[in-house]
PDB file of N, CA and C in Angstrom:
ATOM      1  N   UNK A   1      -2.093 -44.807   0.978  1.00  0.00           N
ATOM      2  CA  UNK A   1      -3.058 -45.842   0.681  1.00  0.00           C
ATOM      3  C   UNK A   1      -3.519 -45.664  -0.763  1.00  0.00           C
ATOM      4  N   UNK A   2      -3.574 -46.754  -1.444  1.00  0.00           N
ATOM      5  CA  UNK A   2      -4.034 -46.434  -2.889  1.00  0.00           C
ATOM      6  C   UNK A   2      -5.310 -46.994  -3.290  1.00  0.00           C
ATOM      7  N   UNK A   3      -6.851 -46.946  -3.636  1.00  0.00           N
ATOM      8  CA  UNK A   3      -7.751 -46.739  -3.735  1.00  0.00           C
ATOM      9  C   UNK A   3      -8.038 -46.874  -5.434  1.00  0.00           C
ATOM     10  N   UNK A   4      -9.117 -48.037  -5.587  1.00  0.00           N
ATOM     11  CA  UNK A   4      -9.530 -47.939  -6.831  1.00  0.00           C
ATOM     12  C   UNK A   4     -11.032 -47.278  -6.849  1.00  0.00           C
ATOM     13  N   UNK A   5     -10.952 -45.925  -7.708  1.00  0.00           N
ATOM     14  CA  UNK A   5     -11.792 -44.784  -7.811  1.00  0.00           C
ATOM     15  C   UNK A   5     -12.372 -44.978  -8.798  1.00  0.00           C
ATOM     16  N   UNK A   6     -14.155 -44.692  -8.568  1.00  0.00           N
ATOM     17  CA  UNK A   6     -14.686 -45.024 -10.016  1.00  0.00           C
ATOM     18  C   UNK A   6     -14.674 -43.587 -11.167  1.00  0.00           C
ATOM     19  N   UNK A   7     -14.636 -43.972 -12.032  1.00  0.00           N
ATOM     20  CA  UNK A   7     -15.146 -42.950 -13.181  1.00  0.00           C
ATOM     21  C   UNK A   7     -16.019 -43.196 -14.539  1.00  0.00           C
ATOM     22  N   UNK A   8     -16.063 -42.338 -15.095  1.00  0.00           N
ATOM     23  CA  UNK A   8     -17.413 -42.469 -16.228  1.00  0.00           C
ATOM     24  C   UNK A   8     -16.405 -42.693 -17.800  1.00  0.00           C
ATOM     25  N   UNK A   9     -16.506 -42.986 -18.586  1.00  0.00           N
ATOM     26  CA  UNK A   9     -15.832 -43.754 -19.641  1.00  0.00           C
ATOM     27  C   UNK A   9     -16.297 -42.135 -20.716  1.00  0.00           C
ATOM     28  N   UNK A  10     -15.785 -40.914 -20.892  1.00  0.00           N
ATOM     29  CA  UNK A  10     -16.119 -40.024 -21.729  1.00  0.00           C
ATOM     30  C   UNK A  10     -15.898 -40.702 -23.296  1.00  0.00           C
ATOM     31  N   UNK A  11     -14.455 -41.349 -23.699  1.00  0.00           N
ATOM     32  CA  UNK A  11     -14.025 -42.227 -24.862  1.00  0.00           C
ATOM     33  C   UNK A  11     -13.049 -43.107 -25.012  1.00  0.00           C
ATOM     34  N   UNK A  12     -13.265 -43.820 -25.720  1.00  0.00           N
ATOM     35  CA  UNK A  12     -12.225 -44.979 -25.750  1.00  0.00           C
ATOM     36  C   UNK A  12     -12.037 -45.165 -26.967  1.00  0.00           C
ATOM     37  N   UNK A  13     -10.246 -44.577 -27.279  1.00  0.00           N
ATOM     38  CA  UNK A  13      -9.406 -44.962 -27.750  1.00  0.00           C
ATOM     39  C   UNK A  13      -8.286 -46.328 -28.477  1.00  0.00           C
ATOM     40  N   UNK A  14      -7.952 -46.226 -28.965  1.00  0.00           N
ATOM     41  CA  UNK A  14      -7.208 -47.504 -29.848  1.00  0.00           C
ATOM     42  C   UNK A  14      -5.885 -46.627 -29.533  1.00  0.00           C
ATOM     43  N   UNK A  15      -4.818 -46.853 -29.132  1.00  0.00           N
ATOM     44  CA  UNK A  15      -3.430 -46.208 -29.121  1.00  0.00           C
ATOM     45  C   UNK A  15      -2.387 -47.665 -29.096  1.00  0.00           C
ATOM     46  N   UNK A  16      -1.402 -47.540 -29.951  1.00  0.00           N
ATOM     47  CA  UNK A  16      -0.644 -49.135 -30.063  1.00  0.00           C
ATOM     48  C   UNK A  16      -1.142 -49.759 -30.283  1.00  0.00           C
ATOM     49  N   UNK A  17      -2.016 -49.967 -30.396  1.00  0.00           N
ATOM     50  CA  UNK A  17      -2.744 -51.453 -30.381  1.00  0.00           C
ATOM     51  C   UNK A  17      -3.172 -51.907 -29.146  1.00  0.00           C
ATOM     52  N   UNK A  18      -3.654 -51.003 -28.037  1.00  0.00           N
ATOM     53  CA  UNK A  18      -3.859 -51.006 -26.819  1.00  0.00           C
ATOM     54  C   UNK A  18      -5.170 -50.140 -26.715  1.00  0.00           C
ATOM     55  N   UNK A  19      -6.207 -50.713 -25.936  1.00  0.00           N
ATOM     56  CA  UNK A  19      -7.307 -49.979 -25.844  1.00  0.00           C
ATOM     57  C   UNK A  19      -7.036 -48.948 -24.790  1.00  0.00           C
ATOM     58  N   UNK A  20      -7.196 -47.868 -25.044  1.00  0.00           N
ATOM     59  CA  UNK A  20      -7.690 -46.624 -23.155  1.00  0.00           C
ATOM     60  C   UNK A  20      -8.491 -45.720 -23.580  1.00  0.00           C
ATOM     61  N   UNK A  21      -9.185 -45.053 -22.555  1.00  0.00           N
ATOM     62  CA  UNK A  21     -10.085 -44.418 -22.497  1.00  0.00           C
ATOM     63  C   UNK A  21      -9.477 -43.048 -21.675  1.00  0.00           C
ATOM     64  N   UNK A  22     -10.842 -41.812 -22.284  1.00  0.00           N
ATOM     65  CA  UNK A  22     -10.509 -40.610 -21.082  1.00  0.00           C
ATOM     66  C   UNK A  22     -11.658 -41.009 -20.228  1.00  0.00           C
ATOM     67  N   UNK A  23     -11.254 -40.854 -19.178  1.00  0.00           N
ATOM     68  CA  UNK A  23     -12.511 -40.849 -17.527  1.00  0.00           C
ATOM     69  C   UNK A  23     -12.406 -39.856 -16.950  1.00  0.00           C
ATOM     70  N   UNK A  24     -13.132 -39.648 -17.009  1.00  0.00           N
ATOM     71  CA  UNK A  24     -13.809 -38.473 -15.703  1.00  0.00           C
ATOM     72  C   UNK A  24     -13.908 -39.455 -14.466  1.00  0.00           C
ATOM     73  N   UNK A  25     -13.309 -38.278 -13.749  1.00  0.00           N
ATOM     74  CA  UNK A  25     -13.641 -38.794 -12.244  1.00  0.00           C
ATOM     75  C   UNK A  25     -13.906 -37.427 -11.536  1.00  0.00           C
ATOM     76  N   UNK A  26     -15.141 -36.879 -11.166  1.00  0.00           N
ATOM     77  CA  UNK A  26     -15.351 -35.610 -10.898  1.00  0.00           C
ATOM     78  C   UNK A  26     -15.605 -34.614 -11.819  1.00  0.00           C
ATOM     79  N   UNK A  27     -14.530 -33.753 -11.799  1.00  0.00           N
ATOM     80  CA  UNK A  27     -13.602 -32.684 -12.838  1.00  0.00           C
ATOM     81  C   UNK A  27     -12.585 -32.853 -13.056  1.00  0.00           C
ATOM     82  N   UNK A  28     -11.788 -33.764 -13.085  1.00  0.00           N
ATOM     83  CA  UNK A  28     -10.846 -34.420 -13.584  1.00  0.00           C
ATOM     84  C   UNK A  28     -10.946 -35.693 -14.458  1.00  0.00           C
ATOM     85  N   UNK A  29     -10.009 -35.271 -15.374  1.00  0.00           N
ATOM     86  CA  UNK A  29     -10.483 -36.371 -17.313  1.00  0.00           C
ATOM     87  C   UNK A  29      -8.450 -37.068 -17.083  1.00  0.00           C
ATOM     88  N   UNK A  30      -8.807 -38.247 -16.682  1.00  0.00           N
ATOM     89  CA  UNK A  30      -7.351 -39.122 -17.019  1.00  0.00           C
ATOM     90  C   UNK A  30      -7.178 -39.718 -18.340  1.00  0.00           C
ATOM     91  N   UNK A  31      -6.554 -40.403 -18.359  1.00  0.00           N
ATOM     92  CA  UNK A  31      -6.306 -41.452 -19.815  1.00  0.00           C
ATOM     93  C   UNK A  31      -6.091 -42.496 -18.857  1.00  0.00           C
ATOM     94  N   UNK A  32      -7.094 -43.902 -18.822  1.00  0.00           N
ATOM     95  CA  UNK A  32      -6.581 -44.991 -18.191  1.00  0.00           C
ATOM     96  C   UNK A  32      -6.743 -46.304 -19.416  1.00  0.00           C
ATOM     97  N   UNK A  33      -6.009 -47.268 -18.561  1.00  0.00           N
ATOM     98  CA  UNK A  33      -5.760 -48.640 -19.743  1.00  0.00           C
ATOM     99  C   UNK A  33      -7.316 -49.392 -19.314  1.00  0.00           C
ATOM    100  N   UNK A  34      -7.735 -49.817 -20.351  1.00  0.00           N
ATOM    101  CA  UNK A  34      -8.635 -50.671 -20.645  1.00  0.00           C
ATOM    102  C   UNK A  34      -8.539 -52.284 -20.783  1.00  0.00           C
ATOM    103  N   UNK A  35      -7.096 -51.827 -20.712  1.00  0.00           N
ATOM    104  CA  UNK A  35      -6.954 -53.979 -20.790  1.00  0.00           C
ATOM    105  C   UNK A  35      -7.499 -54.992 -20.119  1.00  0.00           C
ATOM    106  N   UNK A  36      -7.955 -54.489 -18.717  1.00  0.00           N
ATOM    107  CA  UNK A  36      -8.742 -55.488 -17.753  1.00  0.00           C
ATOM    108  C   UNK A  36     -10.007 -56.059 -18.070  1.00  0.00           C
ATOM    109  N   UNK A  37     -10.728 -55.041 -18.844  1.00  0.00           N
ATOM    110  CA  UNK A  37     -12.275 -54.589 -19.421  1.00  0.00           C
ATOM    111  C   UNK A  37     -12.241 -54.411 -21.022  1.00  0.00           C
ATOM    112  N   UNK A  38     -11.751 -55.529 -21.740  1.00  0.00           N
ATOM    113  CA  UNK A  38     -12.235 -55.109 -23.293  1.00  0.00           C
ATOM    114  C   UNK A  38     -13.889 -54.696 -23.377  1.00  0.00           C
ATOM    115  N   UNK A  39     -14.735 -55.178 -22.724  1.00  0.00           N
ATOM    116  CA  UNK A  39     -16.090 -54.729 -22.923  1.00  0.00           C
ATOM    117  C   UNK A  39     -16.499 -53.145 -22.446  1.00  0.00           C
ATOM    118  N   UNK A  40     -15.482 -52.949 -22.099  1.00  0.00           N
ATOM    119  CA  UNK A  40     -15.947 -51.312 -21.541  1.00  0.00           C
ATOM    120  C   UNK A  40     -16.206 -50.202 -22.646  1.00  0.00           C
ATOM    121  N   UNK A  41     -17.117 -49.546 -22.713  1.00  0.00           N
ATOM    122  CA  UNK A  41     -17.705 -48.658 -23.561  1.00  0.00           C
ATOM    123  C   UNK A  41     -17.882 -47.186 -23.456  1.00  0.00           C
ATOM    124  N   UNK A  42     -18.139 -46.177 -24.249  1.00  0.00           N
ATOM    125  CA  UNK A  42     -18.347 -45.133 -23.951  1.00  0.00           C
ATOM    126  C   UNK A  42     -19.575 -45.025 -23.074  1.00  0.00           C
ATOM    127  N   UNK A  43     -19.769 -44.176 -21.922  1.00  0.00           N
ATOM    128  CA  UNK A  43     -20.461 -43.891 -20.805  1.00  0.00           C
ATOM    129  C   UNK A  43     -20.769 -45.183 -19.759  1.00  0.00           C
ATOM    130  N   UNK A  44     -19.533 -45.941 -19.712  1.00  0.00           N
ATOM    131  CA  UNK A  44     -19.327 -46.678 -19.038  1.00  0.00           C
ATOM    132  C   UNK A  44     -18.746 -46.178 -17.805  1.00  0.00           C
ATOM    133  N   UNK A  45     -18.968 -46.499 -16.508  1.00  0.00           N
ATOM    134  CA  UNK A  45     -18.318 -46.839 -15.199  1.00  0.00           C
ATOM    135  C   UNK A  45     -17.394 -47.689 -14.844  1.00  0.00           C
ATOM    136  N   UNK A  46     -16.530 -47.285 -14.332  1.00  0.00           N
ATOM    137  CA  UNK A  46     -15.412 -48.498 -14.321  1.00  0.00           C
ATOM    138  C   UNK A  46     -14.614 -47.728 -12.824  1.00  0.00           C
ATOM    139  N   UNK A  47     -13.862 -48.684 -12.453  1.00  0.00           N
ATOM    140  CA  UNK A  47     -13.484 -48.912 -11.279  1.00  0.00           C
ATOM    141  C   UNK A  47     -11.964 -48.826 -11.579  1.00  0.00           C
ATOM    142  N   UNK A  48     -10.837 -47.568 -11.326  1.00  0.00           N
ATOM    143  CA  UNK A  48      -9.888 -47.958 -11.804  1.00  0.00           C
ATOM    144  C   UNK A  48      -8.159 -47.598 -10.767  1.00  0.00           C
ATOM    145  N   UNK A  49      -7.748 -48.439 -10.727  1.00  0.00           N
ATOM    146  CA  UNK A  49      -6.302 -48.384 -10.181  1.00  0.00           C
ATOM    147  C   UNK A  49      -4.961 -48.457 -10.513  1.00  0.00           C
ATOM    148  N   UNK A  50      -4.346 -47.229 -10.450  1.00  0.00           N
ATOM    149  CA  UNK A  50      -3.169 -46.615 -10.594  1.00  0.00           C
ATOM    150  C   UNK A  50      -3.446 -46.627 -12.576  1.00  0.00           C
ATOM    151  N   UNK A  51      -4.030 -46.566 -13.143  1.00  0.00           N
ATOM    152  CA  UNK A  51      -4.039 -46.182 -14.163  1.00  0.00           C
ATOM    153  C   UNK A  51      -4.860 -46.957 -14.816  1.00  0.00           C
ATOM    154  N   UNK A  52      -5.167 -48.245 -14.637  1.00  0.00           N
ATOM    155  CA  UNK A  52      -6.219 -49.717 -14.979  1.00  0.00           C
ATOM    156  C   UNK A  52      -7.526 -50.031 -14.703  1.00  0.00           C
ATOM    157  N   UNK A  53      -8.190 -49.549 -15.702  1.00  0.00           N
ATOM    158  CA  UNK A  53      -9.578 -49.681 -15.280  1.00  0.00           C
ATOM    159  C   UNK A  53      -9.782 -51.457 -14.570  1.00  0.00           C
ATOM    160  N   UNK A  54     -10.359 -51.565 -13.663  1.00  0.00           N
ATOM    161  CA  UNK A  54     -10.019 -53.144 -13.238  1.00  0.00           C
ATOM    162  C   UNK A  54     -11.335 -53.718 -13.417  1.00  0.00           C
ATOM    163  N   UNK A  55     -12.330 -53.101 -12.872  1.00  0.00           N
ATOM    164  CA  UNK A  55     -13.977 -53.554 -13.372  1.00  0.00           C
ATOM    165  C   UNK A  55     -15.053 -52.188 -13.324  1.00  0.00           C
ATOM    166  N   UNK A  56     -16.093 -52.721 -14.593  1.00  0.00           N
ATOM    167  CA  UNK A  56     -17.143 -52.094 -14.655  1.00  0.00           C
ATOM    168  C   UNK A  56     -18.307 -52.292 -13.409  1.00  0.00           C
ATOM    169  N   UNK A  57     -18.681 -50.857 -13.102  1.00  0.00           N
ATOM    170  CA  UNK A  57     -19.878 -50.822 -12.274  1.00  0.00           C
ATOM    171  C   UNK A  57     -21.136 -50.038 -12.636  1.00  0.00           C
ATOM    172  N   UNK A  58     -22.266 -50.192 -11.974  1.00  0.00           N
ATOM    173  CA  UNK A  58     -23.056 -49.174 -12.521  1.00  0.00           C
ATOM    174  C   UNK A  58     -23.069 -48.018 -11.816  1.00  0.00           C
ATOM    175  N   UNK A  59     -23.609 -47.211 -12.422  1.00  0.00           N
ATOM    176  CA  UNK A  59     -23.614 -45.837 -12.437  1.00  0.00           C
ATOM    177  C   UNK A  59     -24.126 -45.329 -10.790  1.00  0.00           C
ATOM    178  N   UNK A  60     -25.248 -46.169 -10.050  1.00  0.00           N
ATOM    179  CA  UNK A  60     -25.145 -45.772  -8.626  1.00  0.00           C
ATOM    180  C   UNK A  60     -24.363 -45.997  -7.801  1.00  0.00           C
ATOM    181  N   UNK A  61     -23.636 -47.597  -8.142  1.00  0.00           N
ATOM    182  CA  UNK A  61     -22.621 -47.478  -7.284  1.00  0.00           C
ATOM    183  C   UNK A  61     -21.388 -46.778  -7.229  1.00  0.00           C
ATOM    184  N   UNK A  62     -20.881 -46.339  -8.602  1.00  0.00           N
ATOM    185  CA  UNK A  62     -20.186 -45.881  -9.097  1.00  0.00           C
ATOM    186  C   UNK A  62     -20.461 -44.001  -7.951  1.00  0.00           C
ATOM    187  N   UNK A  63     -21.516 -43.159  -7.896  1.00  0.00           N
ATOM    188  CA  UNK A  63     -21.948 -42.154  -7.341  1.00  0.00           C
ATOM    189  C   UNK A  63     -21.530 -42.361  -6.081  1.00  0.00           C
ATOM    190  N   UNK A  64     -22.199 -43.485  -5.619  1.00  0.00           N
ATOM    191  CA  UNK A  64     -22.349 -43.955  -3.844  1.00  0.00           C
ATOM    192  C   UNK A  64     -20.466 -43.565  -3.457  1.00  0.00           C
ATOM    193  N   UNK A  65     -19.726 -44.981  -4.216  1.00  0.00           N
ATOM    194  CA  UNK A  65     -18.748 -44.450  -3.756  1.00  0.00           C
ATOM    195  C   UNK A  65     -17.992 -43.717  -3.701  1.00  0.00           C
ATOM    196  N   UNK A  66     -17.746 -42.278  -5.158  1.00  0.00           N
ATOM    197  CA  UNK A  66     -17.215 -41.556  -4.786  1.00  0.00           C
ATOM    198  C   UNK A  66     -18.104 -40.425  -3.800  1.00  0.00           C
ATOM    199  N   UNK A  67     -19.122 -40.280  -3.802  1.00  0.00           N
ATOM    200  CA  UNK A  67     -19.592 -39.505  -2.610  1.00  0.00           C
ATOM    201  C   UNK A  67     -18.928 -39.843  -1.426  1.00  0.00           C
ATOM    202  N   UNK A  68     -18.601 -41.158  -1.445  1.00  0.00           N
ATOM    203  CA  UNK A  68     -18.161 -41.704   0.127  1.00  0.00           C
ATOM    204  C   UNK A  68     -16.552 -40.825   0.029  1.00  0.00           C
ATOM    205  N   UNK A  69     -16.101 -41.595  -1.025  1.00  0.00           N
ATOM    206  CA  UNK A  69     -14.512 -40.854  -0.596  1.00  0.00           C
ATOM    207  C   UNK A  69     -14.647 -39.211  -1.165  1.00  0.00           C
ATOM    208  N   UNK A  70     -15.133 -38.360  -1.512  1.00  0.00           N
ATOM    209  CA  UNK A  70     -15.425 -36.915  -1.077  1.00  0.00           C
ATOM    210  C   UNK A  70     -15.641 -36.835   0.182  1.00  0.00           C
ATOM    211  N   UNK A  71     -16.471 -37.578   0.720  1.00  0.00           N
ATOM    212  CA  UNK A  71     -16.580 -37.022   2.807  1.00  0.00           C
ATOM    213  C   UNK A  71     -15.635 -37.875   3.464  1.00  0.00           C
ATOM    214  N   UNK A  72     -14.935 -38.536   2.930  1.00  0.00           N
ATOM    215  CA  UNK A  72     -13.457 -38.859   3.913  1.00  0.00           C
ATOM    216  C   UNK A  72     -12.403 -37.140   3.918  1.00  0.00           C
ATOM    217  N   UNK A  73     -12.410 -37.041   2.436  1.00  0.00           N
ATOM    218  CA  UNK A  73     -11.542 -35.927   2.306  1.00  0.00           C
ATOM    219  C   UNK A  73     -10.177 -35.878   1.416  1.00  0.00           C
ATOM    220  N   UNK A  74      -9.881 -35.119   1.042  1.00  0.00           N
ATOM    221  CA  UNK A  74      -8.614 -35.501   0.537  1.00  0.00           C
ATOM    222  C   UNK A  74      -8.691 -35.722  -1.278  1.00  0.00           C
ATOM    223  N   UNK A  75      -9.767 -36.473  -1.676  1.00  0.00           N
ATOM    224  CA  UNK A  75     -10.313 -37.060  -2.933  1.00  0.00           C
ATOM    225  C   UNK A  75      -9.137 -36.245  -4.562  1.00  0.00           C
ATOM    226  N   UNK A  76      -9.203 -35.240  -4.214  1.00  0.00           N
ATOM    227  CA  UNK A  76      -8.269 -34.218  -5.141  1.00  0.00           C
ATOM    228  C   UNK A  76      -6.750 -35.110  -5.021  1.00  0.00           C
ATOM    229  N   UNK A  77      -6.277 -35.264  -3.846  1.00  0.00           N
ATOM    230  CA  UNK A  77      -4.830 -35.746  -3.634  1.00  0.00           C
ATOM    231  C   UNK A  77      -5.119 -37.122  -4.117  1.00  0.00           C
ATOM    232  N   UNK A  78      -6.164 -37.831  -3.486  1.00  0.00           N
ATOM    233  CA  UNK A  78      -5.939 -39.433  -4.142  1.00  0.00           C
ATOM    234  C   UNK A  78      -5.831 -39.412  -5.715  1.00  0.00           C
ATOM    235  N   UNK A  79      -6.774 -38.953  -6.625  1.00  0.00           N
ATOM    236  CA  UNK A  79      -6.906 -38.723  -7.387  1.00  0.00           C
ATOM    237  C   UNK A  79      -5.158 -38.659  -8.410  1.00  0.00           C
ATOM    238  N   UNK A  80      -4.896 -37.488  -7.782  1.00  0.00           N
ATOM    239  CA  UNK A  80      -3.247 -37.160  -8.224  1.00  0.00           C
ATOM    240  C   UNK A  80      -2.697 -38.224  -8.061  1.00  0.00           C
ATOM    241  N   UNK A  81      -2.598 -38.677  -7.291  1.00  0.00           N
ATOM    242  CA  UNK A  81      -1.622 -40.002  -6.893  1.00  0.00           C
ATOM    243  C   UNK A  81      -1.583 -41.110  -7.299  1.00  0.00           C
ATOM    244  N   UNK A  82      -3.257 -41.503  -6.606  1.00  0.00           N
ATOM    245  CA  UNK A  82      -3.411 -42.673  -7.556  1.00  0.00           C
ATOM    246  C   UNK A  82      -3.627 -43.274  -8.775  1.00  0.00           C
ATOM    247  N   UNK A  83      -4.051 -42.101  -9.699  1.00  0.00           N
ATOM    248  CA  UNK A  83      -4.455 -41.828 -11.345  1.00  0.00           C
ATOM    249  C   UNK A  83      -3.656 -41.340 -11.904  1.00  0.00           C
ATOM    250  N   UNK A  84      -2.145 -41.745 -12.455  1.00  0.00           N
ATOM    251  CA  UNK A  84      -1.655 -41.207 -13.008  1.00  0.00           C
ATOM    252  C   UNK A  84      -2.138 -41.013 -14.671  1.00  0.00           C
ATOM    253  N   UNK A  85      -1.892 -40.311 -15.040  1.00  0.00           N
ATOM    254  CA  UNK A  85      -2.289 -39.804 -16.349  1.00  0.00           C
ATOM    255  C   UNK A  85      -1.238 -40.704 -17.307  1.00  0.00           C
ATOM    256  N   UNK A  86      -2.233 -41.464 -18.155  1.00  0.00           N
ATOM    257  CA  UNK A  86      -1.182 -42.379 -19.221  1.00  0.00           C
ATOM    258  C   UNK A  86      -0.534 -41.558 -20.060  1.00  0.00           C
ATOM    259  N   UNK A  87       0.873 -41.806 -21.028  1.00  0.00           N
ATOM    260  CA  UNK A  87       0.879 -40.941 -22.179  1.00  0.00           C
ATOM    261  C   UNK A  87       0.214 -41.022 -23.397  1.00  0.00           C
TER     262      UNK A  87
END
């Protein structure tokens, strides 16, 4: 099942001519694409799948739900899977 996981916007990058950012999600820092969200900013929340930040949220909901998927379980493996790390 693949799951769009929120994270916190640490920086955002210019690479190609393509915006991405590093996110934290936890203790884990990805590189995801920003193309969905040109308005997304540093210490921004964003909502992101398989590598695409898809939308900004705020910061409680952003908490709420990964607390939720920490007590399903697993959160480390989704993470891997579903976040691949851009180059």
């Amino acid at each position: 099942m693949c799951l769009a996981i929120p994270g916190q916007i640490i920086e955002v990058q210019e690479m190609g001519g393509l915006r991405s950012a590093r996110v934290r999600f936890g203790g884990i820092v990805r590189r995801v694409n920003l193309s969905f969200v040109p308005e997304a900013a540093n210490g921004d929340y964003v909502m992101v799948h398989v590598g695409f930040a898809i939308s900004l949220i705020d910061r409680l909901e952003a908490e709420r739900t990964y607390q939720l998927l920490q007590e399903m379980g697993g959160i480390e493996e989704e993470l891997a899977s579903a976040i691949p790390d851009l180059p």
